[in-house]
N, C-alpha and C. Protein backbone atom coordinates (compact mmCIF):
# COMPACT_ATOMS: atom_id res chain seq x y z
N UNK A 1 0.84 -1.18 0.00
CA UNK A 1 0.00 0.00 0.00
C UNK A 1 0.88 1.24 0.00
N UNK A 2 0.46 2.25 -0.47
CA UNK A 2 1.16 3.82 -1.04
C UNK A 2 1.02 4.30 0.54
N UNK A 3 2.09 4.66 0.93
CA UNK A 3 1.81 5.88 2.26
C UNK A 3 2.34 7.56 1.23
N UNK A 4 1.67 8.00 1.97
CA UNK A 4 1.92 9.35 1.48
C UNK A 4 1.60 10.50 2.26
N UNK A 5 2.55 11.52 2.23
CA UNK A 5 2.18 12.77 3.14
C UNK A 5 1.28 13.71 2.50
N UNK A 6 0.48 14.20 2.07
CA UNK A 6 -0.40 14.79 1.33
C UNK A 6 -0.52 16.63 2.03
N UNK A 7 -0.11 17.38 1.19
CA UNK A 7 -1.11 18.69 1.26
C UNK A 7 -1.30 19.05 0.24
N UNK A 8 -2.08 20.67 -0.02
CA UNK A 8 -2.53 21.13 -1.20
C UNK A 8 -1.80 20.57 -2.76
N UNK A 9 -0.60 20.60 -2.22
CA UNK A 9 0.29 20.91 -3.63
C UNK A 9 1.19 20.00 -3.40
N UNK A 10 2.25 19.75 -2.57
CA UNK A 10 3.20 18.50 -2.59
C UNK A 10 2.66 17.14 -2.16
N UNK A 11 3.53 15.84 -2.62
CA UNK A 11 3.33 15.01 -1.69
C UNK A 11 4.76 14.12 -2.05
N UNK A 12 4.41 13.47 -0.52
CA UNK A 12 5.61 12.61 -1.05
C UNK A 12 5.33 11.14 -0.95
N UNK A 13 5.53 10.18 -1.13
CA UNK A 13 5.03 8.57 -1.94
C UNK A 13 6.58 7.44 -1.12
N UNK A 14 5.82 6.16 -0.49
CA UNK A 14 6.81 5.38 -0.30
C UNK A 14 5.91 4.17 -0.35
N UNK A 15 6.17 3.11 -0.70
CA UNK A 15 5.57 2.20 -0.75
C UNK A 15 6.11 0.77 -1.38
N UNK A 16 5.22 -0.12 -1.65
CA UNK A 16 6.21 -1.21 -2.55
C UNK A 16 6.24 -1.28 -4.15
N UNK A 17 7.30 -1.90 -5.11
CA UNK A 17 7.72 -1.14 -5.91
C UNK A 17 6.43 -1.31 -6.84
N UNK A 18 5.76 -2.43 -7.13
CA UNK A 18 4.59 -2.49 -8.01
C UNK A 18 3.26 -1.24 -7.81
N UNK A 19 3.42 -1.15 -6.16
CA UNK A 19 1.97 -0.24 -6.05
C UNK A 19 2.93 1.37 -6.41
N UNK A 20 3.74 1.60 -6.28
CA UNK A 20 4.59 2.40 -6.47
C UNK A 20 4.42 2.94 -8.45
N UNK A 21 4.56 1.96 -9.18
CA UNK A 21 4.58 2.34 -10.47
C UNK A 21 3.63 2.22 -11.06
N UNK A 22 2.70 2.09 -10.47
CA UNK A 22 0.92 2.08 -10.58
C UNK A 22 0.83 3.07 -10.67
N UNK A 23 0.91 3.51 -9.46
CA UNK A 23 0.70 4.93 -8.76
C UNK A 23 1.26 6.25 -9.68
N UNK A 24 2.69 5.77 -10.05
CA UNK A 24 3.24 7.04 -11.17
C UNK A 24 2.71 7.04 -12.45
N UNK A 25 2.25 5.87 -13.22
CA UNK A 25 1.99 5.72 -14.30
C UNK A 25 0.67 6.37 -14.59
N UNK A 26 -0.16 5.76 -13.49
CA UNK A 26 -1.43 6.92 -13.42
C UNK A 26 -1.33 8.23 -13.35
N UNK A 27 -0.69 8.48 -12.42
CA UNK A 27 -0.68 10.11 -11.98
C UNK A 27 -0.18 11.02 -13.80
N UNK A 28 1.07 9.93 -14.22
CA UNK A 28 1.53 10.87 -15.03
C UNK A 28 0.45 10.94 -16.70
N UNK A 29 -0.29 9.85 -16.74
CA UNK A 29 -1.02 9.58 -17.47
C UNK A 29 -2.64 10.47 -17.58
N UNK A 30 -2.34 10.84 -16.24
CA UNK A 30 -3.98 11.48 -16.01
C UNK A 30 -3.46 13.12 -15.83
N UNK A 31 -2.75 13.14 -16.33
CA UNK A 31 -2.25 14.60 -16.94
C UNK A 31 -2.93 15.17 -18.11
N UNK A 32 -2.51 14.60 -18.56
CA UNK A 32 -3.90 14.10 -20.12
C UNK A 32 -2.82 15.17 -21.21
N UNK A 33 -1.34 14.63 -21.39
CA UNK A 33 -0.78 15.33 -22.30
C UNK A 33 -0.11 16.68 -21.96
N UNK A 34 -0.86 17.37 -20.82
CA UNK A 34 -0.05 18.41 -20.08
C UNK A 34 1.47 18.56 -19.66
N UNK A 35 2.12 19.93 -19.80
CA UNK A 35 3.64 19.16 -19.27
C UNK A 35 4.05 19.44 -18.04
N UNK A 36 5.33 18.17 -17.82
CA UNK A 36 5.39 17.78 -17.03
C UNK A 36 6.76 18.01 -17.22
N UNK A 37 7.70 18.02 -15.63
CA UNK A 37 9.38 17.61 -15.52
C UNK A 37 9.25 16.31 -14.48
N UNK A 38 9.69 15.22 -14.98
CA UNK A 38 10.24 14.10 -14.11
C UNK A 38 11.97 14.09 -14.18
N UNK A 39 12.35 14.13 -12.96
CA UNK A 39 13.48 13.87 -12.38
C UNK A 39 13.81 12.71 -12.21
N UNK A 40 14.78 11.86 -12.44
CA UNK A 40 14.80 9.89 -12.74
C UNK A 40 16.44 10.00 -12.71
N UNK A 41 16.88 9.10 -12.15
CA UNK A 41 18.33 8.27 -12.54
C UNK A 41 18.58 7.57 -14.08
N UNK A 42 18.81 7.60 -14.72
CA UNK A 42 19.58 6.95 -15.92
C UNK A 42 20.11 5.97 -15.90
N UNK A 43 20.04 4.83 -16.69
CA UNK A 43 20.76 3.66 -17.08
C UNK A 43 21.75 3.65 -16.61
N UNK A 44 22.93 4.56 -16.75
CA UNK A 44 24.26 5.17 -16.72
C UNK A 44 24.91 5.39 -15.48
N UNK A 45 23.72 5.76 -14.69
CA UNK A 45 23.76 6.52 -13.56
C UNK A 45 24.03 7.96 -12.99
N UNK A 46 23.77 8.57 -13.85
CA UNK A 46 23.85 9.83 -14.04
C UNK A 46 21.62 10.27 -13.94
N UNK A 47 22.20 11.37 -13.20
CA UNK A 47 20.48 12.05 -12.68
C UNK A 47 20.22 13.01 -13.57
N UNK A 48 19.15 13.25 -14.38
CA UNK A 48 18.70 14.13 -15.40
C UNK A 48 17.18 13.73 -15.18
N UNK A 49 17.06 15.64 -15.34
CA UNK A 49 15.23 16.23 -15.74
C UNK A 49 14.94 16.39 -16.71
N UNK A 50 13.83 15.89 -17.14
CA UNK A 50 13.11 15.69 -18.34
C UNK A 50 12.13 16.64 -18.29
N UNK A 51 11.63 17.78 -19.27
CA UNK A 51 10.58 18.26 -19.55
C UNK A 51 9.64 17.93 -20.88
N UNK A 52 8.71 17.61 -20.62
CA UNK A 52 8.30 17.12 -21.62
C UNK A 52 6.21 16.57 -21.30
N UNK A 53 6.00 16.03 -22.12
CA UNK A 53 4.80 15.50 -22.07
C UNK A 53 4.38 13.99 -22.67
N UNK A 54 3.48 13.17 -22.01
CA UNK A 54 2.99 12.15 -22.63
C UNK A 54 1.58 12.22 -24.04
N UNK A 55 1.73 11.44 -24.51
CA UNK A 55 0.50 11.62 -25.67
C UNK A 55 0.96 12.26 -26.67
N UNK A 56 2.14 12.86 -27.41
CA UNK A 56 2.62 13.41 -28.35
C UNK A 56 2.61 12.28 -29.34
N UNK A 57 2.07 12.72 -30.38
CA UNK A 57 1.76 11.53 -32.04
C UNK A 57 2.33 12.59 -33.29
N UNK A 58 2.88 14.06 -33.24
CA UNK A 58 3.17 14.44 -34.32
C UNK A 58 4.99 13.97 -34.88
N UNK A 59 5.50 13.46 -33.95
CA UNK A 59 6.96 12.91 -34.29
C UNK A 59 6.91 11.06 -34.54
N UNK A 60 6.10 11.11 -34.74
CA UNK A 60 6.29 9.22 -34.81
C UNK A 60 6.30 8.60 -36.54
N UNK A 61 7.01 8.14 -36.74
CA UNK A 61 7.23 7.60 -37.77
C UNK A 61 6.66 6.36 -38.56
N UNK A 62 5.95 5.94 -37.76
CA UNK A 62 5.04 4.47 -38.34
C UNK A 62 5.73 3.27 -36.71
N UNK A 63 4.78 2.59 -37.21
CA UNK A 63 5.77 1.31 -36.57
C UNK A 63 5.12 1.20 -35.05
N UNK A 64 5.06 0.22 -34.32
CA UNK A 64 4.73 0.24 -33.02
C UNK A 64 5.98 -0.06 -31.83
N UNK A 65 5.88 0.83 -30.93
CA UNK A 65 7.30 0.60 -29.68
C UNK A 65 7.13 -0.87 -29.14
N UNK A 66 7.85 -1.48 -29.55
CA UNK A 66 8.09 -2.93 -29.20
C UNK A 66 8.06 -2.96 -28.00
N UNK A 67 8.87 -1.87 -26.69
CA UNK A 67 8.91 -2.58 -25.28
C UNK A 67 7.51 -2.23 -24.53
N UNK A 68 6.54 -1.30 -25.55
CA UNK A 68 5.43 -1.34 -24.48
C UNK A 68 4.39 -2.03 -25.27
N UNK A 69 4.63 -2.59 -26.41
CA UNK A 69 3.14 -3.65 -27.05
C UNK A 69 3.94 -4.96 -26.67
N UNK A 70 4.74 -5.26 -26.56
CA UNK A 70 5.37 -6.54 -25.96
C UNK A 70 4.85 -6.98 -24.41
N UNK A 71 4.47 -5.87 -23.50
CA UNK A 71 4.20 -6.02 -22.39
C UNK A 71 5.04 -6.85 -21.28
N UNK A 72 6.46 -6.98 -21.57
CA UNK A 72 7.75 -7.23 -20.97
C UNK A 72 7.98 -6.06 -20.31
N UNK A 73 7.76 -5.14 -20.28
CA UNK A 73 8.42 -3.81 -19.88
C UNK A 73 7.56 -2.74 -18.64
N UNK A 74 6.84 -3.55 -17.67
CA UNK A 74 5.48 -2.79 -16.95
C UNK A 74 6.59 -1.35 -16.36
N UNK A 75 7.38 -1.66 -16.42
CA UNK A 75 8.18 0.05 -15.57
C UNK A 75 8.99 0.68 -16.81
N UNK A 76 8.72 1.02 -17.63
CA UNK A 76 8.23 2.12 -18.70
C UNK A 76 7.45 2.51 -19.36
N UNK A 77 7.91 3.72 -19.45
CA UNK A 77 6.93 4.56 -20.35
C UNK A 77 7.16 5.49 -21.70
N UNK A 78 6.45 5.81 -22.02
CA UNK A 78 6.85 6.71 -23.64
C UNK A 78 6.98 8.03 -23.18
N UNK A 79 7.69 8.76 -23.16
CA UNK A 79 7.89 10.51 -22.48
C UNK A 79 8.18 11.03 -23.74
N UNK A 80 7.52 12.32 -24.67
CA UNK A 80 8.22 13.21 -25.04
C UNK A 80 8.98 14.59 -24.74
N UNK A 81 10.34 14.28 -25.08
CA UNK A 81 11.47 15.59 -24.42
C UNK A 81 11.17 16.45 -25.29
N UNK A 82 10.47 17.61 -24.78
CA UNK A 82 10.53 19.03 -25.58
C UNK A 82 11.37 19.56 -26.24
N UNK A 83 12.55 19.52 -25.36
CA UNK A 83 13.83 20.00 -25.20
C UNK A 83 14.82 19.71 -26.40
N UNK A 84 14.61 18.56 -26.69
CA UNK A 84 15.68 17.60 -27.94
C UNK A 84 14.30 17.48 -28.75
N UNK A 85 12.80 17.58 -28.43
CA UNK A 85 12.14 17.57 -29.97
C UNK A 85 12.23 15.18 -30.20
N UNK A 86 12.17 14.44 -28.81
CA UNK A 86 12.43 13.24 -29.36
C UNK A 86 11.96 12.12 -28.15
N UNK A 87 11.24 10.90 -28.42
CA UNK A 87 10.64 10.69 -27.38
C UNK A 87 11.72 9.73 -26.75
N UNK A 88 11.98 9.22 -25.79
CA UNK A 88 12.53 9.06 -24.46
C UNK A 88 11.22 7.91 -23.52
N UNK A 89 11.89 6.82 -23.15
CA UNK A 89 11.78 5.68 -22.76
C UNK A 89 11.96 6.16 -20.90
N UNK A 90 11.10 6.60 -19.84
CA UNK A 90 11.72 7.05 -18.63
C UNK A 90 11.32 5.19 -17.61
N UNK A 91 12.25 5.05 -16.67
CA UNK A 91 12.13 3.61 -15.81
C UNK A 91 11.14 4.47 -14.86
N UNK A 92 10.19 3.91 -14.21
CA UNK A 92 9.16 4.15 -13.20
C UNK A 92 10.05 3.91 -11.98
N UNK A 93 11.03 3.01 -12.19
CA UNK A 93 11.47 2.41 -10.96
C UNK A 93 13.16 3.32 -10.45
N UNK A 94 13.32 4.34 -11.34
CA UNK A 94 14.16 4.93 -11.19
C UNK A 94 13.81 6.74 -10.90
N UNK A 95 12.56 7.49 -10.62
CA UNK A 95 11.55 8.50 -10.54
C UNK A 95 11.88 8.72 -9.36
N UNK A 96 12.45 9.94 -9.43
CA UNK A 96 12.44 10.50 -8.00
C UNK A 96 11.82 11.82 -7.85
N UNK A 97 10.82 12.65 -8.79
CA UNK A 97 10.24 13.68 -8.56
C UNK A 97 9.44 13.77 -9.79
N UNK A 98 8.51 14.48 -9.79
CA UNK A 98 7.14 14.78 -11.06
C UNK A 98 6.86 16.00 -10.57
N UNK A 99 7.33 17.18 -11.24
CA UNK A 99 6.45 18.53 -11.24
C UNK A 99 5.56 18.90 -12.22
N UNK A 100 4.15 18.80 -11.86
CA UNK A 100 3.24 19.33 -12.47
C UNK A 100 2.58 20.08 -12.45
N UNK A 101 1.00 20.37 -13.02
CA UNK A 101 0.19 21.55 -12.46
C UNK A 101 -0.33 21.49 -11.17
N UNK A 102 -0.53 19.96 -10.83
CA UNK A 102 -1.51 19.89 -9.39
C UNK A 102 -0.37 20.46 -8.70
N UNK A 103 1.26 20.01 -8.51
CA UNK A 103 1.53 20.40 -7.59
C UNK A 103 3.29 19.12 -8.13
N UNK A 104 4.01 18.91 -6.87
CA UNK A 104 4.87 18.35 -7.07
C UNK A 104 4.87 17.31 -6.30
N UNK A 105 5.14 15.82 -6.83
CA UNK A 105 5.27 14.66 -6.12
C UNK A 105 6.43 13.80 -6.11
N UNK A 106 6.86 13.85 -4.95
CA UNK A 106 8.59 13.07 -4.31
C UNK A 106 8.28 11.74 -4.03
N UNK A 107 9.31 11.16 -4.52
CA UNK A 107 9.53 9.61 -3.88
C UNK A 107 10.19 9.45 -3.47
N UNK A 108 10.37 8.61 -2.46
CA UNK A 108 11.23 8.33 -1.41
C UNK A 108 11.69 6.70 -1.31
């Protein structure tokens, strides 16, 4: 189960890792295309913010993303980076902040 500290505008999220990427996938999904900065660790290990939005269809080239119609992949997602103009693959399981309009949400 999600514990969370809740006020108007922040919160912060600890929980186990499945109810955990439930929890982000929704939140960032029920944005409905609005943008967003998620803060995440990298493959690499290097920490980088992403600005950008979900639901972007004017850069896609044909073809379907293999790691999310495969359904091997439940801790990613499709992010488009504003910034570079290119969409970006973010790990759920590597999210350590989401600033949005409601407000900003930390994981811990």
């Amino acid at each position: 189960m999600l514990k969370g500290k809740e006020s108007t505008m922040d919160q912060t999220l600890s929980g186990t890792r499945e109810s955990m990427r439930d929890y982000l996938k929704s939140t960032i999904y029920s944005n409905k295309g609005k943008f967003i900065t998620v803060g995440f660790w990298k493959k690499d290990g290097s920490f980088r913010q992403m600005n950008g939005r979900t639901g972007v269809k004017k850069y896609l080239q044909g073809g379907v993303n293999p790691a999310i119609e495969s359904g091997n992949y439940p801790n990613l997602i499709t992010f488009f980076d504003v910034k570079i103009k290119a969409y970006r693959m973010i790990n759920l399981d590597t999210i350590t902040s989401i600033r949005m309009e409601k407000g900003t949400l930390r994981v811990v």
